[in-house]
PDB file of N, CA and C in Angstrom:
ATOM      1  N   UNK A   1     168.380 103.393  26.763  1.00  0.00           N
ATOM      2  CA  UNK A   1     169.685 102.948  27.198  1.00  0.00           C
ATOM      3  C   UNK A   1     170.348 104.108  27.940  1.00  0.00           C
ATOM      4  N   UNK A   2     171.442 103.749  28.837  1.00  0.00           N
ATOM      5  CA  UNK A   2     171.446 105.228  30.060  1.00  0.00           C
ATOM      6  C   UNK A   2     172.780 105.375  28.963  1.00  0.00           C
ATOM      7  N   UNK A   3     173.233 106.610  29.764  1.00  0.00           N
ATOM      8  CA  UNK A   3     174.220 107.814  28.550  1.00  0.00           C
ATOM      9  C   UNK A   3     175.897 106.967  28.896  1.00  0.00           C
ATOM     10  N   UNK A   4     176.047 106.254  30.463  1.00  0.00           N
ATOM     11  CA  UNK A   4     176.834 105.536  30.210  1.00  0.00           C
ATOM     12  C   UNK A   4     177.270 104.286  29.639  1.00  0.00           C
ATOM     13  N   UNK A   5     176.466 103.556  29.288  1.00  0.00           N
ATOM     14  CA  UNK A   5     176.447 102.784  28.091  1.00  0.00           C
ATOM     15  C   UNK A   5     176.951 102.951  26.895  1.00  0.00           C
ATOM     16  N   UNK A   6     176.438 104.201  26.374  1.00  0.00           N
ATOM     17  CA  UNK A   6     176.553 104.530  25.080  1.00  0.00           C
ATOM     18  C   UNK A   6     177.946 105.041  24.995  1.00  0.00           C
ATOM     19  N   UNK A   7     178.620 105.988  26.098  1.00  0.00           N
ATOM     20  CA  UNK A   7     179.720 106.485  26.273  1.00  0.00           C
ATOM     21  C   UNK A   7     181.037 105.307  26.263  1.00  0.00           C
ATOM     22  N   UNK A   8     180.817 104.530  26.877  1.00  0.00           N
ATOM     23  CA  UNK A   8     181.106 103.372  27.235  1.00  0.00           C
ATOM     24  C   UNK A   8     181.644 102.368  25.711  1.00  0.00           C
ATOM     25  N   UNK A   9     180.893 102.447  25.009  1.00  0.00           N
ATOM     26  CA  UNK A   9     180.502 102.078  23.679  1.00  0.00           C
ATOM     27  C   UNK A   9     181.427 102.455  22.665  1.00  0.00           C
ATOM     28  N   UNK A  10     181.459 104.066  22.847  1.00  0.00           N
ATOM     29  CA  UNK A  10     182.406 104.947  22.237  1.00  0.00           C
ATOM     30  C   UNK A  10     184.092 104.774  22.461  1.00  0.00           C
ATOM     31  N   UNK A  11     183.987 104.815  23.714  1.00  0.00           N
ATOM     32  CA  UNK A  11     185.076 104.551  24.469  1.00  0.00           C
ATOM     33  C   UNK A  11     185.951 103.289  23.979  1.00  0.00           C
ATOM     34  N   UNK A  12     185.218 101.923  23.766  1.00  0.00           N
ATOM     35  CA  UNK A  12     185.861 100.764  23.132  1.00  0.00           C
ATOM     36  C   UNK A  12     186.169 101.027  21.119  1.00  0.00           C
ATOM     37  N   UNK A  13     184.879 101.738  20.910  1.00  0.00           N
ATOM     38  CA  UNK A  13     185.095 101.985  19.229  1.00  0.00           C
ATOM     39  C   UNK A  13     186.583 102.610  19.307  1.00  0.00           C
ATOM     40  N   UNK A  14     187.042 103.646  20.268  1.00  0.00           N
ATOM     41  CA  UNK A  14     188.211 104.503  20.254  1.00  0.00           C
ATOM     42  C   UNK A  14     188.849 103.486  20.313  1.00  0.00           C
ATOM     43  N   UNK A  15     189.040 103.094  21.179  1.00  0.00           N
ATOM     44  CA  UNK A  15     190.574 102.125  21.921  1.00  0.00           C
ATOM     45  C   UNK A  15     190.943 100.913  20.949  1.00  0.00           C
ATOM     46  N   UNK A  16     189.669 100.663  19.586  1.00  0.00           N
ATOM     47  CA  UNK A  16     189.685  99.697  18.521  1.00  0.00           C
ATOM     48  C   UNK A  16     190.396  99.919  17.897  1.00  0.00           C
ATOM     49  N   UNK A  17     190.253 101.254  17.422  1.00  0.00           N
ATOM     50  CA  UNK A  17     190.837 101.762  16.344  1.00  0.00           C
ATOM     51  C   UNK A  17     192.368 101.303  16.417  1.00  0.00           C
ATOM     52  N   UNK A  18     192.279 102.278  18.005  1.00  0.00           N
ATOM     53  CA  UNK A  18     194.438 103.155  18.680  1.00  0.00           C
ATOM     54  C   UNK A  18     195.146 101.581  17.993  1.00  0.00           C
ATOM     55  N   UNK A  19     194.432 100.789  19.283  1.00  0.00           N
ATOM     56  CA  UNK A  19     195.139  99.396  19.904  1.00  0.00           C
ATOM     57  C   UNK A  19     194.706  98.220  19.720  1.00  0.00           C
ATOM     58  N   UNK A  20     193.547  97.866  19.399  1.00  0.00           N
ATOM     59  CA  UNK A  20     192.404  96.904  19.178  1.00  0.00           C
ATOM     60  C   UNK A  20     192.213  96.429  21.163  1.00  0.00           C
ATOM     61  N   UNK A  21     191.248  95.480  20.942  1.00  0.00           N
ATOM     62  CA  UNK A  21     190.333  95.151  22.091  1.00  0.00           C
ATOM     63  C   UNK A  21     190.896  93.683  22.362  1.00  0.00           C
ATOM     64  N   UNK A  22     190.668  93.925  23.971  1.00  0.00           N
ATOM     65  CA  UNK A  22     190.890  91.759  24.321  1.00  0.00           C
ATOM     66  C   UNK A  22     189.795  91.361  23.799  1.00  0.00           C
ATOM     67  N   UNK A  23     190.108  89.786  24.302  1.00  0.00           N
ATOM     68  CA  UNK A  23     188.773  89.649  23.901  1.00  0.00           C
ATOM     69  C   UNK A  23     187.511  89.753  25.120  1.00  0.00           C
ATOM     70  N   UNK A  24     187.918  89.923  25.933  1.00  0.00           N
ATOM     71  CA  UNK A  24     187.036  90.202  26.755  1.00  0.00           C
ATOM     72  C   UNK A  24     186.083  91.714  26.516  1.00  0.00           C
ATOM     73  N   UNK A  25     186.579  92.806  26.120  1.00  0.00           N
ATOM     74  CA  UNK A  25     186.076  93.712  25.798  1.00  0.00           C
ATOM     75  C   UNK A  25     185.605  93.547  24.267  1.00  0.00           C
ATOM     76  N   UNK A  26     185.805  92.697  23.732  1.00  0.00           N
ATOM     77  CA  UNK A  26     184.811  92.511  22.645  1.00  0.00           C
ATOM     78  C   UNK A  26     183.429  91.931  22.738  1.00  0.00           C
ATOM     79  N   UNK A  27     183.377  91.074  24.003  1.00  0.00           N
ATOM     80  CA  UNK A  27     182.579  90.385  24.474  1.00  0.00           C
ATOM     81  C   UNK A  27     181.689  91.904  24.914  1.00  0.00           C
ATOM     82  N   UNK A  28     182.322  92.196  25.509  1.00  0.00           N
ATOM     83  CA  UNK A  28     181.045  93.704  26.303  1.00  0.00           C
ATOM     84  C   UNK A  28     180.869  94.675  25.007  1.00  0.00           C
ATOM     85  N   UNK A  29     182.088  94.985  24.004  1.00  0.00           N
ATOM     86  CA  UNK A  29     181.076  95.856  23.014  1.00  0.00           C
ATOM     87  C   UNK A  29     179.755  95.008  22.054  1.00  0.00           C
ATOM     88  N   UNK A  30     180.231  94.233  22.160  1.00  0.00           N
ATOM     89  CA  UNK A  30     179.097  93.482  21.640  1.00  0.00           C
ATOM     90  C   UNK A  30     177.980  93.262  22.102  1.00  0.00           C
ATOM     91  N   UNK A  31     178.036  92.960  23.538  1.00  0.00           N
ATOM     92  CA  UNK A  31     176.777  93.255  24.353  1.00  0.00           C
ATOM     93  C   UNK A  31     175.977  94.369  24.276  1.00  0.00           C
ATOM     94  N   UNK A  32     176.862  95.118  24.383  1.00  0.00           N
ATOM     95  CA  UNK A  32     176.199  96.986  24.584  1.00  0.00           C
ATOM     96  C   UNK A  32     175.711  97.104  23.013  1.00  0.00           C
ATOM     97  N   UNK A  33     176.496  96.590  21.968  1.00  0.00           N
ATOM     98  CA  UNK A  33     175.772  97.411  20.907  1.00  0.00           C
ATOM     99  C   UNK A  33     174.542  96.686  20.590  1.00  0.00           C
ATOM    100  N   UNK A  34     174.741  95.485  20.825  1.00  0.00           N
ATOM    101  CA  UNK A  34     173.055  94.328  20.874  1.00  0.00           C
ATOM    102  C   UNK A  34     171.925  95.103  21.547  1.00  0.00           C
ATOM    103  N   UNK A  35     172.443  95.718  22.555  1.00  0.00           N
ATOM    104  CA  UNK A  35     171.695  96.138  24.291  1.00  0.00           C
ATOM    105  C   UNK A  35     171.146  97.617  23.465  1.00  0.00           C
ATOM    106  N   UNK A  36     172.048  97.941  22.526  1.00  0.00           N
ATOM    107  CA  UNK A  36     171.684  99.531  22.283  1.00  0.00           C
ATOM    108  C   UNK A  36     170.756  99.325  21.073  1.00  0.00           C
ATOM    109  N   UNK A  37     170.918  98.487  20.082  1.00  0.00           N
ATOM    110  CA  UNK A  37     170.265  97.782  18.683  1.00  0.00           C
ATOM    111  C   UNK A  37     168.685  97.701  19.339  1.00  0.00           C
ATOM    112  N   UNK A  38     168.591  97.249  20.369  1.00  0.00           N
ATOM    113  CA  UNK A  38     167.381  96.361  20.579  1.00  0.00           C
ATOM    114  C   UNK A  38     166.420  97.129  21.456  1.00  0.00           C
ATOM    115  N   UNK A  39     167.012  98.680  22.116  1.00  0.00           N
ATOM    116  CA  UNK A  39     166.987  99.724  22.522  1.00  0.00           C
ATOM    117  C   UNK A  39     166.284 100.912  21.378  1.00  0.00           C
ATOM    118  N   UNK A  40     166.937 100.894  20.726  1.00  0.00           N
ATOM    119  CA  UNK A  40     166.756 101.618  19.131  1.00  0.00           C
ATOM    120  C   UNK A  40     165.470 100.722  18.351  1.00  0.00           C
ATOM    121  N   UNK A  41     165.357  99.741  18.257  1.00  0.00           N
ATOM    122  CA  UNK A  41     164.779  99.239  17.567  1.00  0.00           C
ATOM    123  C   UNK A  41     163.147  99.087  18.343  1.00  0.00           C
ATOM    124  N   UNK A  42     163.553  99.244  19.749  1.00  0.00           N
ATOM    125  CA  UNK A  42     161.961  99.302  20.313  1.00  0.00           C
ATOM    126  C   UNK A  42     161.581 100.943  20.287  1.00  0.00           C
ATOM    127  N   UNK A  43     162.275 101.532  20.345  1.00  0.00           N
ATOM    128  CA  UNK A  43     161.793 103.125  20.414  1.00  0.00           C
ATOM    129  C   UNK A  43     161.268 103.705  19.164  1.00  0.00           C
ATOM    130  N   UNK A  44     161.765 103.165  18.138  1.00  0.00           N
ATOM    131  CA  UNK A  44     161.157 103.081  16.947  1.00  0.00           C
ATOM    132  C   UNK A  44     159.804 102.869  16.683  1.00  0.00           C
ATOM    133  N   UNK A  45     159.745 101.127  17.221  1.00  0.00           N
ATOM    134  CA  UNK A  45     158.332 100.812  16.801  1.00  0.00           C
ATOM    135  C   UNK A  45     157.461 101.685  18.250  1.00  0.00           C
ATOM    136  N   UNK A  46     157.689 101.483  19.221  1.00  0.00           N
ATOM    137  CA  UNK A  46     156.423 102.664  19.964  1.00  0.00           C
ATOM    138  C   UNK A  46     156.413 103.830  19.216  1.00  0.00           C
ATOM    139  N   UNK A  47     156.953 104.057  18.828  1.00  0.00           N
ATOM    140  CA  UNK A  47     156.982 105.617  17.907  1.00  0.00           C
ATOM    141  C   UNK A  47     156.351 105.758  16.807  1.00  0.00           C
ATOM    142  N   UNK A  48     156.270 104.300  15.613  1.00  0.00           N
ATOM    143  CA  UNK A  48     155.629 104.227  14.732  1.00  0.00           C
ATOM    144  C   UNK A  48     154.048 103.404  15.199  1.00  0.00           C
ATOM    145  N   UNK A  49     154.034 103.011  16.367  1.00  0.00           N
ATOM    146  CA  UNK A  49     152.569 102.650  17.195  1.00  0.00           C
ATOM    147  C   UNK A  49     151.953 103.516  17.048  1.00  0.00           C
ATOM    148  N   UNK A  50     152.789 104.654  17.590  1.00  0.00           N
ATOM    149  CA  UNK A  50     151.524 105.951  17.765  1.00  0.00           C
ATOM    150  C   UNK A  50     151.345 106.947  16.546  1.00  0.00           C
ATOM    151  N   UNK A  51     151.783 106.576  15.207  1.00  0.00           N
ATOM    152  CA  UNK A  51     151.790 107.349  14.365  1.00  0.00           C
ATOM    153  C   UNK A  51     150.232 107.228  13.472  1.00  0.00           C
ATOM    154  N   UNK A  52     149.537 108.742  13.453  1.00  0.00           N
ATOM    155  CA  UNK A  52     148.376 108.491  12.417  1.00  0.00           C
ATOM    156  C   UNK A  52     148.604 109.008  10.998  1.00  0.00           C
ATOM    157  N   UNK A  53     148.340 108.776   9.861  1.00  0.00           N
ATOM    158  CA  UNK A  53     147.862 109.328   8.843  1.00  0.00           C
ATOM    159  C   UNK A  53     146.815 110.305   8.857  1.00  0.00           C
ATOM    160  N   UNK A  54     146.735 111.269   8.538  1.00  0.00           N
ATOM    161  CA  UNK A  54     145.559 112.394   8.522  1.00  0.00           C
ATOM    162  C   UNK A  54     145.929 112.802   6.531  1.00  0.00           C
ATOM    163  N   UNK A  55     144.553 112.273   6.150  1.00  0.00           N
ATOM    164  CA  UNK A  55     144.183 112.208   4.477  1.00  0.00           C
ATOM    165  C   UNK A  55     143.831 113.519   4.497  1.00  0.00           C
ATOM    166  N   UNK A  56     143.581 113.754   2.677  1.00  0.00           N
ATOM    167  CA  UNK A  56     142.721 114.831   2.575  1.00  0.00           C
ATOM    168  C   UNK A  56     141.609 115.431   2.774  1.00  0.00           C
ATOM    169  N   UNK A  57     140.687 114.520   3.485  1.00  0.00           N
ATOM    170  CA  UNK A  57     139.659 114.676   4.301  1.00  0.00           C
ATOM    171  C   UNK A  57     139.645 115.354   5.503  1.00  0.00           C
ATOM    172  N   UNK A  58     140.540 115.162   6.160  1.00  0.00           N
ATOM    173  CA  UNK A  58     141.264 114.988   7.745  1.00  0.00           C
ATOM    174  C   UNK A  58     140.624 113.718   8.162  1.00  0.00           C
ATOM    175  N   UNK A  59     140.490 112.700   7.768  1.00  0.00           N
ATOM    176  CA  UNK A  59     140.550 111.507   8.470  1.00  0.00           C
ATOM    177  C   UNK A  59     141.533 110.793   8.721  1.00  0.00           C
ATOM    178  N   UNK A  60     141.920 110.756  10.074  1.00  0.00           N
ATOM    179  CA  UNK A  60     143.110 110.114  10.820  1.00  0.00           C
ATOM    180  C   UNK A  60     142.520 108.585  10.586  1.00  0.00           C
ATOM    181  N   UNK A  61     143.759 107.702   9.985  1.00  0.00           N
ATOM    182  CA  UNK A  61     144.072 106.445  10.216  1.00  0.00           C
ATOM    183  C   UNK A  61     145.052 106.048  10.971  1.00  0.00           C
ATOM    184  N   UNK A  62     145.197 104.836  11.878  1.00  0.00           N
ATOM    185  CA  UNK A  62     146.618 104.457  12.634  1.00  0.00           C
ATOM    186  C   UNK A  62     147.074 103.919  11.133  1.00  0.00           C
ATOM    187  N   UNK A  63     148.760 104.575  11.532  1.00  0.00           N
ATOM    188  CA  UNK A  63     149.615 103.874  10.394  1.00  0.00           C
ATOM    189  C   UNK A  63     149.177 101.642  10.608  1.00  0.00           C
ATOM    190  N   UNK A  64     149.182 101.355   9.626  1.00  0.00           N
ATOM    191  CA  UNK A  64     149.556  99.663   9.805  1.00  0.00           C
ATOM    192  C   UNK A  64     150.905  99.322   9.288  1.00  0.00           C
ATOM    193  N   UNK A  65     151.035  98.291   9.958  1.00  0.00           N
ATOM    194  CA  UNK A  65     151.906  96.870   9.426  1.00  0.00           C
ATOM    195  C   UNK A  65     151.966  96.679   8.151  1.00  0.00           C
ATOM    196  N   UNK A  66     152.720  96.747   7.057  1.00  0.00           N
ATOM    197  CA  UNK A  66     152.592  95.787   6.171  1.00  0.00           C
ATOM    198  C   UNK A  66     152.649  94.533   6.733  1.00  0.00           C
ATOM    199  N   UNK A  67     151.591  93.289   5.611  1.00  0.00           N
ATOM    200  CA  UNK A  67     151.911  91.647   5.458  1.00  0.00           C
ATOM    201  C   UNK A  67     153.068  91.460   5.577  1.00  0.00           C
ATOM    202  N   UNK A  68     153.210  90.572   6.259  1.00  0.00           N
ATOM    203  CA  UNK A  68     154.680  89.651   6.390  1.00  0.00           C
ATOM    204  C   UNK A  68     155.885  90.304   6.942  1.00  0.00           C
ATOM    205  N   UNK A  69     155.484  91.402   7.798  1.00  0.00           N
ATOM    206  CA  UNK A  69     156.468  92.247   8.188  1.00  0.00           C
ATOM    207  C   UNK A  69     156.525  92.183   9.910  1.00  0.00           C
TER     208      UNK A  69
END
């Protein structure tokens, strides 16, 4: 997600607090934090894609999935 987004983001959490939000700008923090959730949540799993286990052997396994997950 680019750095103005996130800034952007911040920017409405502030102005929540002061004054609260139209509703139109609730409509866009909501977007952005979906946009940033779903952002976060893929960088994660490529991250846990590439993760191995190395045992006491040194035999590397790829981490798995748990069932039903």
């Amino acid at each position: 997600m680019e750095q103005y987004k996130i800034d952007r983001i911040n920017e409405l959490a502030r102005k929540n607090k002061v004054q609260g939000l139209t509703p139109e700008e609730l409509g866009e923090r909501d977007a952005l934090r979906r946009e940033y959730i779903q952002s976060y949540a893929g960088s994660l799993k490529d991250q846990l894609e590439h993760t191995y286990i190395v045992d006491q052997q040194g035999h590397k396994r790829k981490l798995q999935q748990k069932e039903g997950q």
